[in-house]
Protein backbone atom coordinates (compact mmCIF):
# COMPACT_ATOMS: atom_id res chain seq x y z
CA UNK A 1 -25.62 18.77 8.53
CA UNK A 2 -27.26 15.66 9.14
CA UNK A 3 -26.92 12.35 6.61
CA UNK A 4 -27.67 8.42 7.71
CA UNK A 5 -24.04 7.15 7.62
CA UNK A 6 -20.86 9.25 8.27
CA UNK A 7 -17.90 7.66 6.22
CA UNK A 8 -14.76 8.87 7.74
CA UNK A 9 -11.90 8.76 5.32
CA UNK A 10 -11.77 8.43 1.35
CA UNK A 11 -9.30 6.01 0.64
CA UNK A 12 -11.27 2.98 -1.65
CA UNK A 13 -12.50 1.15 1.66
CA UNK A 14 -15.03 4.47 2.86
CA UNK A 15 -15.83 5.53 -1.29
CA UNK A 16 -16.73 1.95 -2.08
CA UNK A 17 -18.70 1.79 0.69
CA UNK A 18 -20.19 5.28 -0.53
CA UNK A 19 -21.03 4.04 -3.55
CA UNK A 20 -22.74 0.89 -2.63
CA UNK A 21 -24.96 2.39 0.23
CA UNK A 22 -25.74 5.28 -1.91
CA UNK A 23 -27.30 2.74 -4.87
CA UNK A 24 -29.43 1.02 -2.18
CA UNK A 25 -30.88 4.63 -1.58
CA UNK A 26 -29.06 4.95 1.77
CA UNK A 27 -27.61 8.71 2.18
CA UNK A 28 -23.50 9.20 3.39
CA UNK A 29 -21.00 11.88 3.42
CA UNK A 30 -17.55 10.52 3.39
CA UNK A 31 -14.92 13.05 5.25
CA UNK A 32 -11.28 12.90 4.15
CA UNK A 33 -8.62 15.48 6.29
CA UNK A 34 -6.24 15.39 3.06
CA UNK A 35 -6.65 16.11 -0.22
CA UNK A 36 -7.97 14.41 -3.25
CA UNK A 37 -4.59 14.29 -5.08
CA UNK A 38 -2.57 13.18 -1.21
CA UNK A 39 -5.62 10.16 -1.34
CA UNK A 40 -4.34 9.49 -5.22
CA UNK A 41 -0.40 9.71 -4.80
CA UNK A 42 -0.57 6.53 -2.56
CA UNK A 43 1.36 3.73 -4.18
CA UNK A 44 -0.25 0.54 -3.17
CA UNK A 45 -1.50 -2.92 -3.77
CA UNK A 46 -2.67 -3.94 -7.65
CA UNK A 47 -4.03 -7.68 -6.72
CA UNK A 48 -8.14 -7.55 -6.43
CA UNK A 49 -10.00 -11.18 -5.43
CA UNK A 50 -12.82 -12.24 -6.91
CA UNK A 51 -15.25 -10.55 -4.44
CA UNK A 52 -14.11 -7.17 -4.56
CA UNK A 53 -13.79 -7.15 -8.37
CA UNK A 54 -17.47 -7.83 -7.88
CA UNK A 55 -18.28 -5.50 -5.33
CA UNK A 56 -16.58 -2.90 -7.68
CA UNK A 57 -18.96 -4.14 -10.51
CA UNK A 58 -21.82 -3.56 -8.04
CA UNK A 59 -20.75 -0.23 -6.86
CA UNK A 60 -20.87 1.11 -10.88
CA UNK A 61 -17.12 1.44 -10.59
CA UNK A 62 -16.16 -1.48 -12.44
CA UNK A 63 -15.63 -0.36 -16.73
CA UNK A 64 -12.44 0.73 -16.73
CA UNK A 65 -11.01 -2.12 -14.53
CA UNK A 66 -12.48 -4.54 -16.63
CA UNK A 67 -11.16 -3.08 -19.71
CA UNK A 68 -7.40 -2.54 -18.90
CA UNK A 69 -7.19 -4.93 -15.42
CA UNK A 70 -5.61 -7.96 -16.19
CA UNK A 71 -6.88 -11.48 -14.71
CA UNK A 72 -4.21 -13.75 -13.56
CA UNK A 73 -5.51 -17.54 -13.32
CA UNK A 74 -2.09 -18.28 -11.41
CA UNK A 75 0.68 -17.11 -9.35
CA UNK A 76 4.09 -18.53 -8.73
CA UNK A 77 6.82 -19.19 -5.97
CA UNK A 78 10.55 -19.85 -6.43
CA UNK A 79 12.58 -21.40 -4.33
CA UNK A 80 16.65 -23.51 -5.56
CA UNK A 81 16.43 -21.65 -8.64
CA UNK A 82 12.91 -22.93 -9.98
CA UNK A 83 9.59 -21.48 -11.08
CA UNK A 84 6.33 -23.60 -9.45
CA UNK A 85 3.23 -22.54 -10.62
CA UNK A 86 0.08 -22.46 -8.84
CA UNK A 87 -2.59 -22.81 -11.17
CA UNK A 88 -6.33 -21.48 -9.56
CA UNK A 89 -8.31 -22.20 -12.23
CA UNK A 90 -7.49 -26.03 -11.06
CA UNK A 91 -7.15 -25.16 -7.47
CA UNK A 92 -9.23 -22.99 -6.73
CA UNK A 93 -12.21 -23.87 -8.42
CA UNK A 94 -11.97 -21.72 -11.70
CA UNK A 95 -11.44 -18.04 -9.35
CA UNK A 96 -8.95 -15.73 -10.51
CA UNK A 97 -7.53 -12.84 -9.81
CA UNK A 98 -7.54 -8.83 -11.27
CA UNK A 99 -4.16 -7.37 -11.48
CA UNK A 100 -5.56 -3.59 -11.11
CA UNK A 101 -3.78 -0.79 -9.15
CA UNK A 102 -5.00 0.80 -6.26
CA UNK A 103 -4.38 4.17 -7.47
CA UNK A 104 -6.81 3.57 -10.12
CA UNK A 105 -9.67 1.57 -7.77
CA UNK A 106 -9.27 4.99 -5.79
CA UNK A 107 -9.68 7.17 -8.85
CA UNK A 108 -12.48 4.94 -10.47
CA UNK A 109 -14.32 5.51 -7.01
CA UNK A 110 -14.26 8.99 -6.81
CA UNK A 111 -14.94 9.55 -10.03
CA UNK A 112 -18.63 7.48 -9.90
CA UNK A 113 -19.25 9.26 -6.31
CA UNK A 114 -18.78 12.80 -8.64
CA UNK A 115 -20.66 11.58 -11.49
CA UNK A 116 -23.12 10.42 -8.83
CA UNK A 117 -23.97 13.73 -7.29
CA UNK A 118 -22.39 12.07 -3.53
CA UNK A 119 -20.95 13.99 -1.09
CA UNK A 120 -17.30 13.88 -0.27
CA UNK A 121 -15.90 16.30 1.76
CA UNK A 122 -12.04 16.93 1.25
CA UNK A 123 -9.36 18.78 4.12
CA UNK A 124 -11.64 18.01 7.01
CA UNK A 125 -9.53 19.27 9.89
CA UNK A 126 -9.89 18.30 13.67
CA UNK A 127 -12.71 15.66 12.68
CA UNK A 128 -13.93 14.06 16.54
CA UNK A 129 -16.54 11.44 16.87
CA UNK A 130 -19.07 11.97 19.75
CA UNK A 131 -22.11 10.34 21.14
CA UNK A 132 -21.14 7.08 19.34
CA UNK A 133 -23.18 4.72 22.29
CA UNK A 134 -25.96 6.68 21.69
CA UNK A 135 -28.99 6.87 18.66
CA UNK A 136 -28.12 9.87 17.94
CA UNK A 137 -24.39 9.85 17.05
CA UNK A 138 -22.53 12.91 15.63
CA UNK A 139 -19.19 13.98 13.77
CA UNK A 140 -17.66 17.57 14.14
CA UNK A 141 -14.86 19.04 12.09
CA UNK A 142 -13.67 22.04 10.46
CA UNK A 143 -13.15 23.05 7.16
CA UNK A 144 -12.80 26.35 5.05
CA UNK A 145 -12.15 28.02 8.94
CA UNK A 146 -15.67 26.63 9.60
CA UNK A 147 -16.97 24.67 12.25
CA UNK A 148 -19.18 22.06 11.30
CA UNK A 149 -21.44 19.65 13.05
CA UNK A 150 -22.52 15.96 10.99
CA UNK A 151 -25.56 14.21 12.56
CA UNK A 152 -26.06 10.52 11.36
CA UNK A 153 -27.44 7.26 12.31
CA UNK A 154 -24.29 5.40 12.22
CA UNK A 155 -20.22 5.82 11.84
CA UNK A 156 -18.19 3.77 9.70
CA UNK A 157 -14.25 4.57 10.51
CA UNK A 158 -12.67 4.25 7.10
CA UNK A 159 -9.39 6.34 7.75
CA UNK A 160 -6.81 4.17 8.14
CA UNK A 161 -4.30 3.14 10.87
CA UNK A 162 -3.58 6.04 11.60
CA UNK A 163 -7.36 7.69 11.56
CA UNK A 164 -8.92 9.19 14.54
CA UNK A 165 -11.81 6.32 14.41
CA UNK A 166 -9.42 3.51 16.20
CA UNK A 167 -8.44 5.86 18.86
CA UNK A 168 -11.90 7.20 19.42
CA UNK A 169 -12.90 3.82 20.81
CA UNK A 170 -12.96 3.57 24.65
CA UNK A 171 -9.34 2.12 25.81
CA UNK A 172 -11.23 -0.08 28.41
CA UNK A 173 -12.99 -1.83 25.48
CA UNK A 174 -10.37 -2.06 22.79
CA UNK A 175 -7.42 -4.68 22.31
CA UNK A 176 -5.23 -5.09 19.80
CA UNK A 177 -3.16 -8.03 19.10
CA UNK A 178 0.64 -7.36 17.01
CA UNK A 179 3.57 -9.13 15.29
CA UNK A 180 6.30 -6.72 13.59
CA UNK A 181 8.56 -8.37 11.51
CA UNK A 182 12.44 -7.65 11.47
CA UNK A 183 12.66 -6.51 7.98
CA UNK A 184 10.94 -4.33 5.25
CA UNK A 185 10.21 -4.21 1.62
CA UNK A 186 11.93 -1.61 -0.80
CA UNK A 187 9.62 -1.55 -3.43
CA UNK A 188 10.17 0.09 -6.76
CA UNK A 189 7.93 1.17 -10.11
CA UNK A 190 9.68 1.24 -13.15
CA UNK A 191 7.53 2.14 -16.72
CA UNK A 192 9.23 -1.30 -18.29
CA UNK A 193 7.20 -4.60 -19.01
CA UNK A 194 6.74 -7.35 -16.41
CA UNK A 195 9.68 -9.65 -16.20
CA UNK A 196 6.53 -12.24 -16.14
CA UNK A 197 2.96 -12.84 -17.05
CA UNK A 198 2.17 -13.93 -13.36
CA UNK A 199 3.97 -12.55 -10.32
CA UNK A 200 6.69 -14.34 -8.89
CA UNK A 201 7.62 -14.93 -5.12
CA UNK A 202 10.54 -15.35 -4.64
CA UNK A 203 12.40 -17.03 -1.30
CA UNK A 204 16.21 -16.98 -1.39
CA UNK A 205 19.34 -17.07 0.92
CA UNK A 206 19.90 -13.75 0.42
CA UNK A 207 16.09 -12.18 0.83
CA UNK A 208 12.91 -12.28 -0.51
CA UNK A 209 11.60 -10.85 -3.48
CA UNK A 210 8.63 -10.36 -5.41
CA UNK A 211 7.77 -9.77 -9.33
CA UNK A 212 4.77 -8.09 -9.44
CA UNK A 213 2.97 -5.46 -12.20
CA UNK A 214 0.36 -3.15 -13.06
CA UNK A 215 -0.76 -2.95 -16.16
CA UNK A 216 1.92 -4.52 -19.79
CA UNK A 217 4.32 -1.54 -19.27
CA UNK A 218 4.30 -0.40 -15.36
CA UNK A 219 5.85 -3.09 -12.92
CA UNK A 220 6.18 -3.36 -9.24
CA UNK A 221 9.59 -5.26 -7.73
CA UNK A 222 10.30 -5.86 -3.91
CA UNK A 223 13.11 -7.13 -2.53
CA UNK A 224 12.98 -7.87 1.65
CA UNK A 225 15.82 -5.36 2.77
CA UNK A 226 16.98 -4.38 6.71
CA UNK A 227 14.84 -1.99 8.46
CA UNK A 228 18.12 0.26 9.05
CA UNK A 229 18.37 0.64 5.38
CA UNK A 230 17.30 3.94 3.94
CA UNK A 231 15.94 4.46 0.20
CA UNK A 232 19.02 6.24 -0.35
CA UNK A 233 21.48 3.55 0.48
CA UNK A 234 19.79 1.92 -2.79
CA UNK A 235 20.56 3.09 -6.59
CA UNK A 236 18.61 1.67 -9.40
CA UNK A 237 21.94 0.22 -10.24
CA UNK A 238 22.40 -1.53 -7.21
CA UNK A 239 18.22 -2.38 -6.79
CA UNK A 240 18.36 -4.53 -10.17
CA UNK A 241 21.25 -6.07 -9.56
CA UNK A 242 20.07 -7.78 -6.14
CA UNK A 243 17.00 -8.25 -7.45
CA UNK A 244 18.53 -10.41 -10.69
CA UNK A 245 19.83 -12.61 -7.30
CA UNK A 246 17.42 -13.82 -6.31
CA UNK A 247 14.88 -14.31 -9.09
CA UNK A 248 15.22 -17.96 -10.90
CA UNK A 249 17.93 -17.45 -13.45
CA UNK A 250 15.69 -17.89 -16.57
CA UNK A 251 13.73 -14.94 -15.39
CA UNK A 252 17.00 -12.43 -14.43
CA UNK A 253 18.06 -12.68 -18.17
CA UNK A 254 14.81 -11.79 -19.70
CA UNK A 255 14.50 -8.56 -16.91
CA UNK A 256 13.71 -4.88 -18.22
CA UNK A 257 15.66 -2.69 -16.34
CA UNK A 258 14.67 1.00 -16.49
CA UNK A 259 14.89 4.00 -13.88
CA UNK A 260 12.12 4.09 -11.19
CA UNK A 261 9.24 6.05 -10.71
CA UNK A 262 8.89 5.62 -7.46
CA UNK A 263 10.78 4.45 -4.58
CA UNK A 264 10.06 3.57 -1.04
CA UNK A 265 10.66 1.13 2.02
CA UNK A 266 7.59 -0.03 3.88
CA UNK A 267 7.88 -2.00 7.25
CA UNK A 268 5.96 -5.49 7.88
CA UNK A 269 3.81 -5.71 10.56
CA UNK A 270 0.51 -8.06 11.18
CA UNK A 271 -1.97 -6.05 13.73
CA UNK A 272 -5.67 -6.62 14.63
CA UNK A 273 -8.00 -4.73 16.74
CA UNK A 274 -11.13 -6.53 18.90
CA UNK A 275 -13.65 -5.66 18.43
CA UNK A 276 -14.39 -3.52 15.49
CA UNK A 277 -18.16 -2.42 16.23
CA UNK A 278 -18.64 0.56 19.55
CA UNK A 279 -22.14 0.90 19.71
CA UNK A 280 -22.70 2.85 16.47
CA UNK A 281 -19.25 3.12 15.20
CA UNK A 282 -18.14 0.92 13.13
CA UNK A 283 -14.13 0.14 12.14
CA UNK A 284 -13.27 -1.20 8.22
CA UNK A 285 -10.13 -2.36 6.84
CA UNK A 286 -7.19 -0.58 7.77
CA UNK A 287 -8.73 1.13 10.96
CA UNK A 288 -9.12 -1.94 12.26
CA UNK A 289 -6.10 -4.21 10.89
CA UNK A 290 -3.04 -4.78 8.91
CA UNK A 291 -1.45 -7.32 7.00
CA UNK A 292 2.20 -8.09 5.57
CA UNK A 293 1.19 -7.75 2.08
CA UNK A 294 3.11 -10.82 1.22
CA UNK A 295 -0.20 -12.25 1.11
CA UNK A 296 -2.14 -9.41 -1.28
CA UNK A 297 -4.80 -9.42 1.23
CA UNK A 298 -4.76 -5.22 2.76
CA UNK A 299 -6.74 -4.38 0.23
CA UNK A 300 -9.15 -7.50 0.02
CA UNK A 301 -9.73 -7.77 3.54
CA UNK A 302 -10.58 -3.56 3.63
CA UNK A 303 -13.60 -4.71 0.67
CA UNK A 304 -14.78 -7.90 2.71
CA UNK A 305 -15.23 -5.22 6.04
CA UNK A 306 -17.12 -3.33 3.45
CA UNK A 307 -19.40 -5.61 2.10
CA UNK A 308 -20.45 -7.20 5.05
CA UNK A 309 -21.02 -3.55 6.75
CA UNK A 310 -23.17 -2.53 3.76
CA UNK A 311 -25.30 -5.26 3.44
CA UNK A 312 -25.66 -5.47 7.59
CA UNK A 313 -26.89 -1.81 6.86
CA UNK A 314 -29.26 -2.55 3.89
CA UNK A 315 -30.98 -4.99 5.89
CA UNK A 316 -30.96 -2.79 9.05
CA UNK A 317 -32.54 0.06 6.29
CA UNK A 318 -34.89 -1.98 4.25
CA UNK A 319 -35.60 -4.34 6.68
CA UNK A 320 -36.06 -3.44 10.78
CA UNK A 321 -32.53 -5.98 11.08
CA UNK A 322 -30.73 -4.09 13.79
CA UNK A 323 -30.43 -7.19 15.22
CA UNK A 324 -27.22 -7.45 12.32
CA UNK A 325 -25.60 -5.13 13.82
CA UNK A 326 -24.31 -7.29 17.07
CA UNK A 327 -23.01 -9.94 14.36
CA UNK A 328 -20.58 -6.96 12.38
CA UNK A 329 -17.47 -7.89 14.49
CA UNK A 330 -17.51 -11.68 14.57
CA UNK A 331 -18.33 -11.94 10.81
CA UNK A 332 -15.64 -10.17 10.12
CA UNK A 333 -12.82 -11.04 12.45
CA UNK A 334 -13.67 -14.87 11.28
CA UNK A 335 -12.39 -14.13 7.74
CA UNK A 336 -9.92 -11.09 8.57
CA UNK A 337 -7.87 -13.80 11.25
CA UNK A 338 -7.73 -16.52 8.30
CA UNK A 339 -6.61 -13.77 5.96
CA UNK A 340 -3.65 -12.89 8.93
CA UNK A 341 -2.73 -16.67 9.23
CA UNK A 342 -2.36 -16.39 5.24
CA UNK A 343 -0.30 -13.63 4.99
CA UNK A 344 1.81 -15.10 7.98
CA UNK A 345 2.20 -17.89 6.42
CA UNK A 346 3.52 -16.57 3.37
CA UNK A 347 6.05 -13.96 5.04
CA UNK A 348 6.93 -16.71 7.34
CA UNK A 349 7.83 -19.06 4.24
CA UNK A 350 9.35 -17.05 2.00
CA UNK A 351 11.37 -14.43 4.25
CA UNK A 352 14.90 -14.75 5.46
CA UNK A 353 14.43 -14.39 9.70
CA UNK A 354 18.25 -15.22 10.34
CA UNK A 355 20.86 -17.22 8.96
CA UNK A 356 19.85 -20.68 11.26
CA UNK A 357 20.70 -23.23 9.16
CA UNK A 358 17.53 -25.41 10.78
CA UNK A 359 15.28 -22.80 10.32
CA UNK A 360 16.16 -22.27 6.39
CA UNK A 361 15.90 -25.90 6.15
CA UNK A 362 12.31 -26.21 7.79
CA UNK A 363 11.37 -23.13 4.99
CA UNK A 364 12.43 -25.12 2.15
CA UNK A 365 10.65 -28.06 3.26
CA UNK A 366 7.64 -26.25 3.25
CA UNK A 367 7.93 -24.43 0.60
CA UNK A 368 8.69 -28.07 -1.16
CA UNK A 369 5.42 -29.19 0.65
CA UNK A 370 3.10 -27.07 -0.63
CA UNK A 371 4.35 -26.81 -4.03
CA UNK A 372 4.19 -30.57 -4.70
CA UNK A 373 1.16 -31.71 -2.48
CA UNK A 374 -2.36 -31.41 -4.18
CA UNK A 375 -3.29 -30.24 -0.60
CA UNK A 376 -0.49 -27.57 -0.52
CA UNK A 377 -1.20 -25.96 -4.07
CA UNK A 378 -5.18 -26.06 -3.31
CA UNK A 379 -4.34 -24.31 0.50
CA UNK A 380 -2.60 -21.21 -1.92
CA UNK A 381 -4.74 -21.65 -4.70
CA UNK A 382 -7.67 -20.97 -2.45
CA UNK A 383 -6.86 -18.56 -0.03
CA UNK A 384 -4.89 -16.39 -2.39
CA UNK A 385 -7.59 -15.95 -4.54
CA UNK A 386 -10.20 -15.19 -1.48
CA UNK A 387 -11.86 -17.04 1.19
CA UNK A 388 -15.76 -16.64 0.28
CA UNK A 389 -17.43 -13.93 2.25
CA UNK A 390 -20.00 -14.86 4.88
CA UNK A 391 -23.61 -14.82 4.25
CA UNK A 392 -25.31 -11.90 6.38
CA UNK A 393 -28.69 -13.73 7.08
């Protein structure tokens, strides 16, 4: 087989990137070891910034999001029992936000790449990556009890933390820089209607907790729970109940309770890998780094890799540019370390680390801080709703 760029994994970071080489005339086949429906059953972020909601609009993936997402010109944080809004269209300089599952960004993608005629091959065993230093790199996997052989012009790893492209890169050449926080998040999904029209953040004595939604009757609560704590240990029952803590009263009394949908406990970790380019192999999004996703940013930061990577590769195409391809790494690693300080921040603000008087003390002042300083409310305003993405020139 031979194509110009190998995509491994189709998760929305390696299908959006699919989609947008493949309307600049540039050829890919995406390779995904699990199945379509495994790639859909992944219950994930629902908070798009401005520049991927227009990279999706680009890609031809972009009608149904705009007809059922939901823009959000605002978020808030509580903290003593009050509700402070952060208003973007004031702070931010008019940007919003789409409230827009990733289940559906997935299944949006895939759907254009089939309507498209692109080529996505599914249960892609054993896939290796060879000759990556080299102009003449190459994939090899199996499928269907067949060995197969993918010649290309370039690699983009797609596939996740856990994907083979991160470990394909020479140990000697790699580093990785890690902070794992003490806690997790047991998140729930409940078919009731959002306890608010904007999410709310939530920072009490007892844990943090988050309001959050995905379309008028689907909502998505967190509460910040013990990493020795087991989905089981947790009823419904016992789920709202904490959760009614430590929301601002106002907003406990008006809660839908229901059964949930889904259940799970995710840890918090912030990881980066340097660099994210190996000759021709290139890492995006979650291959390369994760964020707490107190900050909304996994997602975001997965479509900033991409569109810098695509339109690196456009010019490289269209225009002789290979030049670009040195700059891949320190574009993106200059907006993916200001998204990590974000989402640091925000864990680190709104979290419960220990039960330090001083420390809670130096939390609520900064919560205070920046939701009463013009400063403070612009910092959230504009980094919530997306640093701009750097010019590739």
């Amino acid at each position: 087989m031979r194509t110009q760029v190998a995509i491994i994994g189709a998760g929305p970071s390696g299908l959006l990137l699919g989609q947008l080489l493949h309307h600049q005339g540039i050829d890919t086949v995406i390779l995904e070891h699990r199945t379509p429906e495994y790639v859909l059953s992944r219950i994930r972020a629902g908070v798009l910034e401005q520049g991927m909601v227009d990279l999706l609009r680009e890609a031809k993936a972009g009608e149904r999001m705009d007809r059922e997402g939901d823009v959000h010109e605002g978020v808030n944080i509580s903290f003593n029992d009050k509700l402070h809004h952060i208003d973007f269209v004031k702070y931010a300089k008019g940007q919003t936000v789409m409230v827009y599952g990733q289940t559906e960004v997935t299944q949006d993608l895939m759907d254009a790449r089939k309507r498209e005629g692109g080529v996505s091959l599914y249960e892609a065993e054993n896939v290796q990556l060879h000759d990556f230093y080299t102009d003449k790199p190459r994939v090899t996997f199996t499928r269907n009890g067949e060995e197969v052989e993918l010649h290309c012009d370039y690699i983009a790893g797609c596939d996740g933390f856990h994907g083979v492209s991160r470990q394909s890169a020479p140990k000697n050449e790699i580093r990785t820089f890690e902070r794992v926080y003490p806690f997790g998040w047991l998140g729930i999904l409940s078919e009731t209607p959002p306890v608010n029209d904007e999410l709310i953040y939530a920072h009490h004595e007892r844990g943090f907790a988050l309001c959050s939604q995905r379309n008028a009757m689907l909502s998505r609560y967190y509460v910040q729970v013990s990493l020795d704590d087991k989905v089981e240990d947790w009823s419904d029952e016992r789920f709202w109940e904490e959760l009614k803590r430590r929301i601002p009263a106002a907003a406990a009394e008006r809660l839908v309770t229901g059964p949930s949908i889904e259940k799970s406990i995710a840890p918090l970790r912030s990881f980066v890998t340097e660099p994210m380019r190996y000759g021709r192999m290139f890492l995006v999004g979650d291959a390369a780094h994760i964020v707490p996703p107190t900050g909304a940013k996994g997602l975001n930061l997965a479509a900033s890799d991409v569109s810098t990577l695509y339109r690196i590769l456009v010019k490289v195409y269209q225009d002789g540019r290979t030049d670009l391809l040195e700059k891949y790494s320190e574009i993106v690693l200059r907006r993916i370390w200001k998204a990590e300080r974000f989402s640091w921040l925000m864990t680190n603000m709104l979290h419960k680390f220990s039960d330090d008087p001083f420390a809670q003390r130096m939390q609520l002042a900064e919560l205070d801080y920046y939701t009463s300083s013009e400063v403070g409310l612009a910092s959230i305003a504009e980094n919530y709703v997306g640093l701009p993405y750097e010019a590739i020139e």
